[in-house]
C-alpha atoms as a PDB file:
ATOM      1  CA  UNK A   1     103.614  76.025 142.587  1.00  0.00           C
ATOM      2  CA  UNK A   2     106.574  74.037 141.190  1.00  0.00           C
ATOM      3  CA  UNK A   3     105.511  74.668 137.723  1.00  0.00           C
ATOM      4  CA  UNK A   4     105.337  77.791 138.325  1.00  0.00           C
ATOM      5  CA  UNK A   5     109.041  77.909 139.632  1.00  0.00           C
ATOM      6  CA  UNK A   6     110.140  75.926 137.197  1.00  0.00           C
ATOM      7  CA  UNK A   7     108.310  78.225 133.981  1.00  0.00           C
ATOM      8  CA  UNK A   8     110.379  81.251 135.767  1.00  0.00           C
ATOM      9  CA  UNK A   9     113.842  79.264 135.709  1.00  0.00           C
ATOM     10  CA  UNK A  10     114.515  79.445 139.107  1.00  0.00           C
ATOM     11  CA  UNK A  11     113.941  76.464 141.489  1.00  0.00           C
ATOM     12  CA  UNK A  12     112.451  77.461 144.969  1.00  0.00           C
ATOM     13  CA  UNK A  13     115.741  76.267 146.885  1.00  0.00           C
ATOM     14  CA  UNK A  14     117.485  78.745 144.836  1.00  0.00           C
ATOM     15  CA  UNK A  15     115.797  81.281 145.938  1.00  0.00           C
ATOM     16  CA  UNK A  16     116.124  80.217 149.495  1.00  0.00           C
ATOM     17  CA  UNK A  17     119.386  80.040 149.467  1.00  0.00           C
ATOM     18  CA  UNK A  18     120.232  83.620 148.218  1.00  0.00           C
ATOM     19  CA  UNK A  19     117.397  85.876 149.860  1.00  0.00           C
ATOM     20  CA  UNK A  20     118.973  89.058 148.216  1.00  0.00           C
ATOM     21  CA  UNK A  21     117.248  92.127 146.690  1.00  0.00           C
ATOM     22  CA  UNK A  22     116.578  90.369 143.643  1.00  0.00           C
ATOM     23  CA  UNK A  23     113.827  88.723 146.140  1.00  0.00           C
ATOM     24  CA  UNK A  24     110.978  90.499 145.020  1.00  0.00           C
ATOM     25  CA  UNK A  25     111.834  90.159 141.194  1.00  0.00           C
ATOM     26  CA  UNK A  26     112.002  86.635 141.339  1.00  0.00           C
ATOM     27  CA  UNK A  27     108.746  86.324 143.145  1.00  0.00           C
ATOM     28  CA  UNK A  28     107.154  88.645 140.638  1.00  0.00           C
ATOM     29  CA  UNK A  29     107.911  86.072 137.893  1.00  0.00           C
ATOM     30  CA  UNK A  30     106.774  83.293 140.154  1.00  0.00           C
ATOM     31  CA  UNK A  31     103.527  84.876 140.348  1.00  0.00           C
ATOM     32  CA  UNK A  32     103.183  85.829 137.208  1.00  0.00           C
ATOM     33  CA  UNK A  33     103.885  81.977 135.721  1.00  0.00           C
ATOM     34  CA  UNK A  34     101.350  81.040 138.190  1.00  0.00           C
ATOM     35  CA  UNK A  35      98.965  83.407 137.080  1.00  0.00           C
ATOM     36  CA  UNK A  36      99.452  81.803 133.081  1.00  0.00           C
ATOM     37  CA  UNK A  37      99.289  78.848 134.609  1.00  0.00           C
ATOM     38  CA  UNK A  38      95.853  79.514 136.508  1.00  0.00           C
ATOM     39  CA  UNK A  39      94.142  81.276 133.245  1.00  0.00           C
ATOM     40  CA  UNK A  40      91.739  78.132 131.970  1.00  0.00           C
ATOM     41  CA  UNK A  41      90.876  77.478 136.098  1.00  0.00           C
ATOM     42  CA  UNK A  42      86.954  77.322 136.923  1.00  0.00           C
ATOM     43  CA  UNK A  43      85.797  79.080 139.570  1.00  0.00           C
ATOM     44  CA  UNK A  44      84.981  75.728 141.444  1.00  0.00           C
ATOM     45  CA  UNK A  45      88.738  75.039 140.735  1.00  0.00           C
ATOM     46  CA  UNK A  46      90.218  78.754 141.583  1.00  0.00           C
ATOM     47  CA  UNK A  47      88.474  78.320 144.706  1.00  0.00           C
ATOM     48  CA  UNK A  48      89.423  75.140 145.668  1.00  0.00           C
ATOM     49  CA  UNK A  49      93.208  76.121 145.248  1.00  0.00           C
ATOM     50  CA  UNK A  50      92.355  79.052 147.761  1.00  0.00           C
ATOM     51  CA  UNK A  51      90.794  76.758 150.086  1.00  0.00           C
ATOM     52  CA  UNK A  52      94.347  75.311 150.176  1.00  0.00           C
ATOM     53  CA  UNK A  53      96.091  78.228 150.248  1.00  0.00           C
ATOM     54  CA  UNK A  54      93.438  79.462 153.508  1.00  0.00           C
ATOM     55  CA  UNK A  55      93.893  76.222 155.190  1.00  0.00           C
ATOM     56  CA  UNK A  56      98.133  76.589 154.852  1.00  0.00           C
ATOM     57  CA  UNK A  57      98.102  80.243 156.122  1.00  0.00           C
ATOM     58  CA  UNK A  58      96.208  78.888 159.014  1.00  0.00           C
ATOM     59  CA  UNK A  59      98.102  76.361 159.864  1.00  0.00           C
ATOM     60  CA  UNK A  60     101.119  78.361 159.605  1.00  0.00           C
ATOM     61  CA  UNK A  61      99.709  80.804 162.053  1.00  0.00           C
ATOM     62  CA  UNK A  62     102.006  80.085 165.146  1.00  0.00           C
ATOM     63  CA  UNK A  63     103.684  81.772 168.077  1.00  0.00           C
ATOM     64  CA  UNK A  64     106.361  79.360 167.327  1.00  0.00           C
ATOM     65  CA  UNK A  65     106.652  80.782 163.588  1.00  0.00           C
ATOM     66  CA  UNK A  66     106.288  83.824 164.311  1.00  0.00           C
ATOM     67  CA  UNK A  67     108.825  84.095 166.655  1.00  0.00           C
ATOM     68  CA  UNK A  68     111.085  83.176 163.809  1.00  0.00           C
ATOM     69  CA  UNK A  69     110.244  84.860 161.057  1.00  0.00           C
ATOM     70  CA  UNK A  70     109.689  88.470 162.685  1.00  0.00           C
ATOM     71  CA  UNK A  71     106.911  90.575 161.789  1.00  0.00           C
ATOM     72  CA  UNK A  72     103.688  92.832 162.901  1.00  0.00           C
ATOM     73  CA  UNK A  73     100.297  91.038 162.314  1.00  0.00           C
ATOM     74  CA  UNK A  74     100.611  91.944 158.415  1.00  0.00           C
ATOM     75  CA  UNK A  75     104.351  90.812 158.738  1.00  0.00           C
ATOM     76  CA  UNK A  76     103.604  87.748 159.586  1.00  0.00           C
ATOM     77  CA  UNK A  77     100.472  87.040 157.177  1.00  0.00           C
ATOM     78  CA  UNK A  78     103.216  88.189 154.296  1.00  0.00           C
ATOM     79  CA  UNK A  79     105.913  86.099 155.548  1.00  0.00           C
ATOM     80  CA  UNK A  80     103.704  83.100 155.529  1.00  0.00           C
ATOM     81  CA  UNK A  81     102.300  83.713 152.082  1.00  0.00           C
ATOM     82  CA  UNK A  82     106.427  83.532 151.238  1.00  0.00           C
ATOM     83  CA  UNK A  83     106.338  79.871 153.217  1.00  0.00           C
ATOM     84  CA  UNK A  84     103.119  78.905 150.818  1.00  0.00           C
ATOM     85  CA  UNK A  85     105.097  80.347 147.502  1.00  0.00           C
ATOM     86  CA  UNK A  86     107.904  78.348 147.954  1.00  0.00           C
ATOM     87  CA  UNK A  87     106.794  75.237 147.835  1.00  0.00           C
ATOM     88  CA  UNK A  88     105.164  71.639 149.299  1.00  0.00           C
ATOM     89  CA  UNK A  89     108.806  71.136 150.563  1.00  0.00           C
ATOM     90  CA  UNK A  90     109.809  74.152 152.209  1.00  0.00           C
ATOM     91  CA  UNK A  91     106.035  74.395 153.641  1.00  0.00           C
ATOM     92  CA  UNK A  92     106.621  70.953 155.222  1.00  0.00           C
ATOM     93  CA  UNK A  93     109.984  72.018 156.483  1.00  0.00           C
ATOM     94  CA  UNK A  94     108.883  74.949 158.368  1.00  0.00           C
ATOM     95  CA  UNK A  95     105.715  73.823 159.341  1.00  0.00           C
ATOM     96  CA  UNK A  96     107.449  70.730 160.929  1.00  0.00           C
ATOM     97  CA  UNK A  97     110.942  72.784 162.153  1.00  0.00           C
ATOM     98  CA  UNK A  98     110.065  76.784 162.290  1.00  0.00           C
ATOM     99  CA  UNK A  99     113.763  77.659 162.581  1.00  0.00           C
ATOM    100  CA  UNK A 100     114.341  76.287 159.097  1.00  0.00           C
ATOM    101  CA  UNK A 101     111.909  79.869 158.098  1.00  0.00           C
ATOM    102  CA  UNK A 102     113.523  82.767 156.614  1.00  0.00           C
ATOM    103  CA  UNK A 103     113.328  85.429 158.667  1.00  0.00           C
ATOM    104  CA  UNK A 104     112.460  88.708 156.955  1.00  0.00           C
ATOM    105  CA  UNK A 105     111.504  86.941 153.749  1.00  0.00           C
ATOM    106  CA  UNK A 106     107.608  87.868 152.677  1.00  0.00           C
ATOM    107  CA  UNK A 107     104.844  87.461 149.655  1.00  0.00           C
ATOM    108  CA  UNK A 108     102.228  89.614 150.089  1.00  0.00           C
ATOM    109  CA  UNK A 109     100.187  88.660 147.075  1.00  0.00           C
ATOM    110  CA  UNK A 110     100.253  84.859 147.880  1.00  0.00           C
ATOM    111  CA  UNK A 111      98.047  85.768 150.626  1.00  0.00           C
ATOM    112  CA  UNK A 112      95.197  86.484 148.862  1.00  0.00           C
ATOM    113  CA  UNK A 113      96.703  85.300 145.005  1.00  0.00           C
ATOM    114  CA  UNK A 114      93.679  82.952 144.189  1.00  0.00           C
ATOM    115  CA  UNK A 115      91.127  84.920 145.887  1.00  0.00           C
ATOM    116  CA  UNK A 116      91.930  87.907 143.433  1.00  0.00           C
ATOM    117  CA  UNK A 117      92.299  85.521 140.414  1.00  0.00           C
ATOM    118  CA  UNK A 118      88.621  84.331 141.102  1.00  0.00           C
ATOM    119  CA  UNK A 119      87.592  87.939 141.572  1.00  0.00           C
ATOM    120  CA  UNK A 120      89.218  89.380 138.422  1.00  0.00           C
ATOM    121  CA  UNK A 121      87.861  86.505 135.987  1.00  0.00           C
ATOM    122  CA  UNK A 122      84.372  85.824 138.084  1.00  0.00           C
ATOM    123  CA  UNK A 123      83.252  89.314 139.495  1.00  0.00           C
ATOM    124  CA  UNK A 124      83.277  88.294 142.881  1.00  0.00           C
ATOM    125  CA  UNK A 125      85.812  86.800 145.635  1.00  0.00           C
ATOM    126  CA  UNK A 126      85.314  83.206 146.111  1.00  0.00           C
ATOM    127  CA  UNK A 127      83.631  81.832 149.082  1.00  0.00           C
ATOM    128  CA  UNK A 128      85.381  79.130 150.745  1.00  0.00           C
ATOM    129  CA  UNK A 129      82.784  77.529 153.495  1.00  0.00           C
ATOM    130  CA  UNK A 130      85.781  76.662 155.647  1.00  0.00           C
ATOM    131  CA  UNK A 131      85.514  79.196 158.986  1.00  0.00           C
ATOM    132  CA  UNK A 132      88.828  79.766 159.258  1.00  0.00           C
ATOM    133  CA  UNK A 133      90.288  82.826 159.078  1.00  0.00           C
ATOM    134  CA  UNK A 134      94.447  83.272 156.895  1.00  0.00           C
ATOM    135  CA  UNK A 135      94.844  86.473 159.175  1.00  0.00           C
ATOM    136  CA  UNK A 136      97.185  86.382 162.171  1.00  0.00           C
ATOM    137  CA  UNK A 137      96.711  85.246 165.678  1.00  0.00           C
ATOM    138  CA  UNK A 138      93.939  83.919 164.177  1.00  0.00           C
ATOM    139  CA  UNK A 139      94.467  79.980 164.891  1.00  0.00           C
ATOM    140  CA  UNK A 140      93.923  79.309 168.143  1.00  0.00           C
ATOM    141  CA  UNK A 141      95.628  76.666 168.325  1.00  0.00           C
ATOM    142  CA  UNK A 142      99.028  77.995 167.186  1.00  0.00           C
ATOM    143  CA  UNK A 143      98.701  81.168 170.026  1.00  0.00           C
ATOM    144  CA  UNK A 144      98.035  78.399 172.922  1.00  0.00           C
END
């Protein structure tokens, strides 16, 4: 993700700290760098990375969270794949402090980004084994 960031010339704090209508260009670039970046993966390794990505969505998927960053179901999903796209250290900081999430602020296609990858370069969407679900309301846990 970082490298990714970095290719585009923008720095995720950057970003964060001027959520303006140039939001969804700069996350267009992100995505494409990460896309360049992604283009020797395996499938093994594309699906791996979406593993992660699954497993961050989930654990983002809190009342807390949501109550922050505003949203329907899809809302939320979106404004979690924006938590995931910017970054190990904005991830940490909302996961550990949800008021420190932007509200409003979404990534639809970080959702699902790997997942697609696989499916575009293997024929097929990648099957993860792990049970858990990226969807909203979804973690039990975080709805308690």
């Amino acid at each position: 993700m970082d490298s990714a960031w970095t290719a585009t010339g923008t720095e995720p704090a950057a970003v964060l700290r001027s959520i303006d209508s140039d939001l969804d260009s700069r996350l267009d670039a992100f995505l494409a760098q990460l896309t360049t970046l992604s283009t020797a993966f395996t499938s093994a390794e594309l699906t791996a990375l979406d593993r992660v990505a699954e497993r961050a969505l989930y654990d983002l998927d809190r009342a807390d969270l949501q109550a922050v960053t505003d949203g329907s179901d899809d809302g939320f999903l979106y404004a979690r794949g924006f938590i995931v796209a910017m970054g190990r250290d904005y991830y940490d900081a909302v996961n550990a402090v949800p008021e420190a999430a932007t509200t409003d602020a979404e990534c639809e296609r970080m959702c699902y980004f790997f997942a697609h990858l696989h499916n575009d370069r293997f024929g097929g969407f990648p099957e993860t084994g792990s049970g858990i679900s990226r969807e909203s309301a979804s973690n039990p846990a975080g709805w308690s």
